[in-house]
C-alpha atoms as a PDB file:
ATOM      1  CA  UNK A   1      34.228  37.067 -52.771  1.00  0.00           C
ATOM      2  CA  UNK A   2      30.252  37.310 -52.360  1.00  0.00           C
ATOM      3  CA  UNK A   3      29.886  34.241 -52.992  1.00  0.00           C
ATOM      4  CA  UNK A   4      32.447  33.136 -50.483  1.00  0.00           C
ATOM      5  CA  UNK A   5      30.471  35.721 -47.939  1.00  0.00           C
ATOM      6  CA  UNK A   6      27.472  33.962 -48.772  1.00  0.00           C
ATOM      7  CA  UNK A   7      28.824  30.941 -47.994  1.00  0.00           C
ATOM      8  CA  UNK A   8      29.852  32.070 -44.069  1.00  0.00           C
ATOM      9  CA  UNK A   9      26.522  33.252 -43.737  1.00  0.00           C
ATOM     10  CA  UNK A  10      24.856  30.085 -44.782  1.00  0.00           C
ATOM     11  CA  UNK A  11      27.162  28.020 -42.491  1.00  0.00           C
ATOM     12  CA  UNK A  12      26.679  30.260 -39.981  1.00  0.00           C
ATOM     13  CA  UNK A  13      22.757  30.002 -40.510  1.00  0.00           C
ATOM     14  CA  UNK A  14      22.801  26.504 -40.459  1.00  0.00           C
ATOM     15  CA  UNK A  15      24.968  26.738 -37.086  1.00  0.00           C
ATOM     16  CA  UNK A  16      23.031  28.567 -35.503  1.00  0.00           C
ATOM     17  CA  UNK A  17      19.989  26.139 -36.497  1.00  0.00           C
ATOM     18  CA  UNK A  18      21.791  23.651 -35.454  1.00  0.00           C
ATOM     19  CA  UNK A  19      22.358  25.649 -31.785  1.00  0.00           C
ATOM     20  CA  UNK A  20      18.811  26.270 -32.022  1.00  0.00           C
ATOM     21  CA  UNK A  21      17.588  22.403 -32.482  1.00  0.00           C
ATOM     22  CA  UNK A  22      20.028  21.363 -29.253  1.00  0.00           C
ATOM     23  CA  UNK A  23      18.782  24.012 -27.230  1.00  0.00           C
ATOM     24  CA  UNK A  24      15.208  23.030 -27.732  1.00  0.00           C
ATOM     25  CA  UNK A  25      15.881  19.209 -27.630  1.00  0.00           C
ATOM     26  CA  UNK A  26      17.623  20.387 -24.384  1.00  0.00           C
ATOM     27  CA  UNK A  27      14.551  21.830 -22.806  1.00  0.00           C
ATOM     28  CA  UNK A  28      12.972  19.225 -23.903  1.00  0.00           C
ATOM     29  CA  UNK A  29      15.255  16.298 -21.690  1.00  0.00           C
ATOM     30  CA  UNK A  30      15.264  19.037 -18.379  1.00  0.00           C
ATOM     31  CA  UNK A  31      11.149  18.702 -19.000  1.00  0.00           C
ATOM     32  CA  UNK A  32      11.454  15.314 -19.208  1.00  0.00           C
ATOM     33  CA  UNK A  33      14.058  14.911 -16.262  1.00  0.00           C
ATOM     34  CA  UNK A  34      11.369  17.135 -14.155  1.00  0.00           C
ATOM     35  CA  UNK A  35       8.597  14.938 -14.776  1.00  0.00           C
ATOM     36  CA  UNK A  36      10.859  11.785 -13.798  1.00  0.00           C
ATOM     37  CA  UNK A  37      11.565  13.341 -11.123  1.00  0.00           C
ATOM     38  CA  UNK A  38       7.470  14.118 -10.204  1.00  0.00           C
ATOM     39  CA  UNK A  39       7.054  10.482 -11.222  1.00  0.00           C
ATOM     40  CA  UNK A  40       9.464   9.504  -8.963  1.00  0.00           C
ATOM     41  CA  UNK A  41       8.347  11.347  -6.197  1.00  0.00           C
ATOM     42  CA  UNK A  42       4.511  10.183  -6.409  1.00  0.00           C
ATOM     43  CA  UNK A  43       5.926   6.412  -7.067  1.00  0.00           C
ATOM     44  CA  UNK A  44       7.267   6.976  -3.293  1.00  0.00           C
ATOM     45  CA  UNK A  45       4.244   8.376  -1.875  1.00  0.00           C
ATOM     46  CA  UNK A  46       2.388   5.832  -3.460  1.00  0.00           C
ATOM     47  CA  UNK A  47       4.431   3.280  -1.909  1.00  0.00           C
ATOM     48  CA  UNK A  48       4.244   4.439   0.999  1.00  0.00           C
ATOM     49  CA  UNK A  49       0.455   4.465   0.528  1.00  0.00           C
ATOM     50  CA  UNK A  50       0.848   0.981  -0.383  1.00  0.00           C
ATOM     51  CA  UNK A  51       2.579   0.398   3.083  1.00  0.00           C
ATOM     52  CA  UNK A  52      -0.086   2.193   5.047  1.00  0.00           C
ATOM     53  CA  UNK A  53      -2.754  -0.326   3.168  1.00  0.00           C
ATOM     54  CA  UNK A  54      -0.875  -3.459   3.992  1.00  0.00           C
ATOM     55  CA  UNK A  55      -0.232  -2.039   7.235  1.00  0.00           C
ATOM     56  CA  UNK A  56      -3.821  -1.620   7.808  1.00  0.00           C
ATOM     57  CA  UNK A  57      -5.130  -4.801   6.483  1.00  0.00           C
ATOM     58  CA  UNK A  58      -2.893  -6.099   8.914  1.00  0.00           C
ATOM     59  CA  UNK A  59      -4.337  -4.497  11.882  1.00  0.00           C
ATOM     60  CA  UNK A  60      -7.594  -5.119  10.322  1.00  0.00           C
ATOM     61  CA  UNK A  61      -7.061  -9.064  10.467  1.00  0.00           C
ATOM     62  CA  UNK A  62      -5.433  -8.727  13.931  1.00  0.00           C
ATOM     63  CA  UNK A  63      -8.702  -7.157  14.857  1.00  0.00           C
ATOM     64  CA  UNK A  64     -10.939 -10.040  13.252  1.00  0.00           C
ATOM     65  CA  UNK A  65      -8.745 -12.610  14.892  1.00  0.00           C
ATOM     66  CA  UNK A  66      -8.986 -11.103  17.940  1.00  0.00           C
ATOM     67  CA  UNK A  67     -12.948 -10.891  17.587  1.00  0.00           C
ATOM     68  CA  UNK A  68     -12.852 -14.409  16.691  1.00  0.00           C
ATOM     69  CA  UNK A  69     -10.993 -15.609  19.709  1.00  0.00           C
ATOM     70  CA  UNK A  70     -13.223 -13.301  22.128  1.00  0.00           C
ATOM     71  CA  UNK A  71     -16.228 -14.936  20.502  1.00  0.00           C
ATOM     72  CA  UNK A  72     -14.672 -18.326  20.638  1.00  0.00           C
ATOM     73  CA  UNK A  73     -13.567 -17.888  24.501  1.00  0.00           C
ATOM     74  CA  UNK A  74     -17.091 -16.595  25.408  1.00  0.00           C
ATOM     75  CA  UNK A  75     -18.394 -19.957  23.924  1.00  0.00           C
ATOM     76  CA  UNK A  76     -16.017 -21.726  26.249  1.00  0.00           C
ATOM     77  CA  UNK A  77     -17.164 -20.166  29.052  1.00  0.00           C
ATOM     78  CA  UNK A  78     -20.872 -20.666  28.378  1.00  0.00           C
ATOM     79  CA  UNK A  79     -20.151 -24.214  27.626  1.00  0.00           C
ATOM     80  CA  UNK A  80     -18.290 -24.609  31.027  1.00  0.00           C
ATOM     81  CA  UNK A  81     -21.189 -22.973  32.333  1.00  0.00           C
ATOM     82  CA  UNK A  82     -23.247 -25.621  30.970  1.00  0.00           C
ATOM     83  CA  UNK A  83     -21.064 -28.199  32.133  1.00  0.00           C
ATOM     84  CA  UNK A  84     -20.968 -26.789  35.513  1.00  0.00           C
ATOM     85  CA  UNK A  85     -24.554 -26.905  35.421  1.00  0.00           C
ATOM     86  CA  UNK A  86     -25.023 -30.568  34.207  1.00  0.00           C
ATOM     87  CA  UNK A  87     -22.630 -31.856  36.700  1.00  0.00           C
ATOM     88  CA  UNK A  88     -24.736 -30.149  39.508  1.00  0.00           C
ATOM     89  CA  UNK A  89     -27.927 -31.894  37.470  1.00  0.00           C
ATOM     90  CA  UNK A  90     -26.356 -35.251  37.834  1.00  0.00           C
ATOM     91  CA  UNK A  91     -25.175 -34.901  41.189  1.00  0.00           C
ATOM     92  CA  UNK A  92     -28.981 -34.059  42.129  1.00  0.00           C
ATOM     93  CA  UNK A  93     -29.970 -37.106  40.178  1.00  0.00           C
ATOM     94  CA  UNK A  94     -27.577 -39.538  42.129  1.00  0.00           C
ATOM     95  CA  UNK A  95     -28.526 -38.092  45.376  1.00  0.00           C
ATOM     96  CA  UNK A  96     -31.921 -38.457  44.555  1.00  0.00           C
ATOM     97  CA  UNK A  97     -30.999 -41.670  43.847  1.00  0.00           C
ATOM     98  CA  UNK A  98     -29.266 -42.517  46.946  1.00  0.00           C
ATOM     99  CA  UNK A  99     -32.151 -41.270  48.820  1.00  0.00           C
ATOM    100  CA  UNK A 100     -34.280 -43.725  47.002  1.00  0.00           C
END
């Protein structure tokens, strides 16, 4: 009979071991769900981050462009300028010319 008492207590032991290991390896999985869940979180303010870079890159190159055509309209207008001014040189030249 105290061997069969024994027994129980062993069993129950090893049970309660066994309750023991789940609990922890259950901590263990809500620690590791919590940290997916961080991870997840930063992933999503990263990529939104991300976004904000693009977003400005894009602005950035809008800018440049921009730049580029204001740089490439004031060339324009200083060679219309110029143009202006070499058609009033010619027409000087031929009415000089005529006068002639």
């Amino acid at each position: 009979r105290l061997k069969v008492l024994r027994l129980k207590v062993l069993r129950l032991k090893v049970l309660r071991l066994k309750v023991l290991r789940l609990k922890v390896l259950w901590l263990i999985l809500l620690r590791l769900k919590v940290l997916w869940l961080i991870l997840l979180r930063l992933k999503v303010m990263w990529l939104k981050v991300l976004r904000l870079k693009v977003l400005w890159l894009i602005l950035l190159r809008l800018i440049l462009l921009l730049l580029v055509l204001l740089r490439l309209k004031v060339l324009w207008l200083i060679l219309l300028r110029l143009k202006v001014m070499w058609l009033k040189v010619l027409r000087l030249i031929l009415l000089r010319l005529k006068v002639l």
